[in-house]
Every structure is written in C-alpha cells, then in structure tokens.
Protein backbone atom coordinates (compact mmCIF):
# COMPACT_ATOMS: atom_id res chain seq x y z
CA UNK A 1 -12.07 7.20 21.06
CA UNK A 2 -8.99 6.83 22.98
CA UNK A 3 -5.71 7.19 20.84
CA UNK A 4 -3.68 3.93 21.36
CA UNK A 5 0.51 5.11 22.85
CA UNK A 6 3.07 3.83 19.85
CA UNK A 7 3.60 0.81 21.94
CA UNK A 8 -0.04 -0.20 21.65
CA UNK A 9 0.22 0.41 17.59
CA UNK A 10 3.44 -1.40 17.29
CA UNK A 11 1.96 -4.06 19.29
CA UNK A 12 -0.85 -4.83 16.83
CA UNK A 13 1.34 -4.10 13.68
CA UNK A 14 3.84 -7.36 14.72
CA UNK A 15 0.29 -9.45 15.66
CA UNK A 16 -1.12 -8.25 12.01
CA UNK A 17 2.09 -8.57 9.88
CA UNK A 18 4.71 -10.67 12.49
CA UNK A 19 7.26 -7.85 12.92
CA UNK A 20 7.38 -3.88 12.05
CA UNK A 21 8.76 -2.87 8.94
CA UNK A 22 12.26 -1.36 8.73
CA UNK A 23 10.67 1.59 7.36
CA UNK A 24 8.31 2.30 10.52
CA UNK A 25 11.04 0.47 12.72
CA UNK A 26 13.60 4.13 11.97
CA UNK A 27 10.77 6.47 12.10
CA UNK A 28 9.91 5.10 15.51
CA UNK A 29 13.77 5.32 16.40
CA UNK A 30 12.58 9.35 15.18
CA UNK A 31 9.52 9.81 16.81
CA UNK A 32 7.63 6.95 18.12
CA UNK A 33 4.27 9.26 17.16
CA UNK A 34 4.91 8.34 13.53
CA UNK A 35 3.37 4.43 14.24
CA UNK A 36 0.21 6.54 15.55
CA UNK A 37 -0.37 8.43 12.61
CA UNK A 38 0.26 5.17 10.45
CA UNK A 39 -2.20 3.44 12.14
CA UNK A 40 -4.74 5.95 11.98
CA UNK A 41 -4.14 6.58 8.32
CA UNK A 42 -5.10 2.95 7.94
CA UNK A 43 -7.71 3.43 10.49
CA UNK A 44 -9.35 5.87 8.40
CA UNK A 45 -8.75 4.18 4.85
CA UNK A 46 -9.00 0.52 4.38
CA UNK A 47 -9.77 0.27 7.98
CA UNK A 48 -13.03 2.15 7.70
CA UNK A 49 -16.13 0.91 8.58
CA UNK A 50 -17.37 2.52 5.62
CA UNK A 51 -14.67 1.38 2.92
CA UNK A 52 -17.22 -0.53 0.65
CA UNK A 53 -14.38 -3.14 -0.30
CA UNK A 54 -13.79 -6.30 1.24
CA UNK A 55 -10.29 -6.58 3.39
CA UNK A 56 -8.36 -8.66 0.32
CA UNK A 57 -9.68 -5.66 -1.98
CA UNK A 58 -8.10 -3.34 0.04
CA UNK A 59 -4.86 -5.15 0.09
CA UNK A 60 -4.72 -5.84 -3.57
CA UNK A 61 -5.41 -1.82 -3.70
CA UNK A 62 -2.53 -1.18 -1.54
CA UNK A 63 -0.43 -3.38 -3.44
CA UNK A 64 -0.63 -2.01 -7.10
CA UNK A 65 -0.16 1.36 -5.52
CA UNK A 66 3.05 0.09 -3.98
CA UNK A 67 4.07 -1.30 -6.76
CA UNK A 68 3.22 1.80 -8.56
CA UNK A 69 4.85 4.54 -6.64
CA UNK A 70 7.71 1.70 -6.00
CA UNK A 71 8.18 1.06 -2.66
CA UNK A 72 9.71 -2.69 -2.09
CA UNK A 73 9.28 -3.04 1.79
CA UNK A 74 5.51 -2.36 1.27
CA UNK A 75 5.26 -4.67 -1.62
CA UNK A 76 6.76 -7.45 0.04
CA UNK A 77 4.41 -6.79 3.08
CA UNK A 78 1.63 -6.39 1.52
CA UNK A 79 1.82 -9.35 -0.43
CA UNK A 80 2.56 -11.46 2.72
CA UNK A 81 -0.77 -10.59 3.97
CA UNK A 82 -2.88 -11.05 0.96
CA UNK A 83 -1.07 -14.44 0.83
CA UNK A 84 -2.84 -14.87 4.50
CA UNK A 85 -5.86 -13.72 2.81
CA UNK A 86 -5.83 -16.65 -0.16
CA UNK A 87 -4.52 -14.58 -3.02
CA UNK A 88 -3.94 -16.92 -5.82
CA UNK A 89 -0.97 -16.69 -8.61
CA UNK A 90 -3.47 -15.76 -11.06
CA UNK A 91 -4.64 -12.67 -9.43
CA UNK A 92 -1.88 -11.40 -8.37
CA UNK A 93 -0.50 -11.82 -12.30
CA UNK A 94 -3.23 -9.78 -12.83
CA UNK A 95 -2.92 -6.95 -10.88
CA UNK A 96 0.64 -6.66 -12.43
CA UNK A 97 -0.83 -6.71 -15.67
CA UNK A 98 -3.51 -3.95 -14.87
CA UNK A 99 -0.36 -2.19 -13.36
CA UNK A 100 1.80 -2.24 -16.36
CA UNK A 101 -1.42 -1.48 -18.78
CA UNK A 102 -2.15 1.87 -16.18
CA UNK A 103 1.89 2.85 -16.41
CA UNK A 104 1.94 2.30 -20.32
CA UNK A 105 -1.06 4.75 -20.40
CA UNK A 106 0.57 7.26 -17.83
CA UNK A 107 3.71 6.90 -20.79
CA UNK A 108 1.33 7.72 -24.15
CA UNK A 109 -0.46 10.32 -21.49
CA UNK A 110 2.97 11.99 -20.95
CA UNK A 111 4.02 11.99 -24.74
CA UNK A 112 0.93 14.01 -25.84
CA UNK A 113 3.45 16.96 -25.41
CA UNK A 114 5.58 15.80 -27.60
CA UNK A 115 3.65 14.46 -30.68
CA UNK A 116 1.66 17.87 -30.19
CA UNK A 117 4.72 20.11 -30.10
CA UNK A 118 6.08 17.84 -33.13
CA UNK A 119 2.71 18.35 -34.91
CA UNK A 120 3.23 22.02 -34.39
C-alpha cells in the first residue's frame, strides 16, 4: 500500500469533515507528515477492516473519549459527523451520562487512598 503525500490526506479530511481542524491545520504549518500519521492512526483504528463496530459506534467511541480526556475541537467534530450519521438527542444524552457515571467512578477510584490512609 502506497502512503497517500499530506495533500492527499488533507484532501479527504475536508471531503469527510468539510475543512481541517485548527489543531491538524498548525501541525501541518509544522510538519505536513503529521496529517499522514493522523490518517493512518485512524486507518488502523476505527478505520480497520477488522474493527467489529459499526462506523456510528466508532464515532460515539471517539466522542466520549474526547469528551473524556477534554479536547473541544474534537468534540465539536466529532459530533458533526455522528450528526451526518443520524445520532439522535437521546443517545448522545446518553453517552454523557455513561461519561459522567465512568468519571464519578475514576473520583471514588482515586479516593481509595484516602479513606484507606484515614482508616489507618
């Protein structure tokens, strides 16, 4: 397989999502190699002939890790696709409640230091 030039990626990142995000737009202005490895990342995640989820799975994967680790330019991107891809109100509520519910656990994981050490 042929690797596609950063103008070939960037390309078929504004057909997929109708322009580059800023993020990828300065580390092209860096090294126009970083929209290659982006794309092939993706090619070898939710891209993946072999990724046993369906292509709005994958999104709605993508997005509650955004929203997770925080990142607002991929949020808002990914949720403009999966609104392409028929995403309704009520699961995207959803997958900010199973968000919250995994961060809430991530909290009481973090205190078992304390209310051992307290304990002690």
């Amino acid at each position: 397989m042929k690797t596609p030039t950063p103008q070939q990626v960037e390309a078929m990142m504004v057909e997929k999502m109708g322009a580059l995000p800023e993020s990828l737009n300065a580390a092209k202005a860096i090294d126009p190699r970083f929209l290659i490895e982006q794309a092939m990342s993706s090619k070898f995640s939710v891209q993946d002939e072999n990724n046993p989820f369906d292509d709005k799975t994958s999104m709605m994967l993508l997005l509650v890790t955004s929203i997770t680790l925080g990142s607002e330019e991929c949020v808002i991107e990914q949720t403009k696709m999966l609104k392409k891809m028929g995403i309704t109100k009520e699961e995207l509520a959803f997958l900010v409640k199973i968000v919250k519910h995994g961060q809430s656990s991530v909290v009481m994981g973090n205190a078992k230091a304390a209310f051992a050490t307290f304990e002690s």
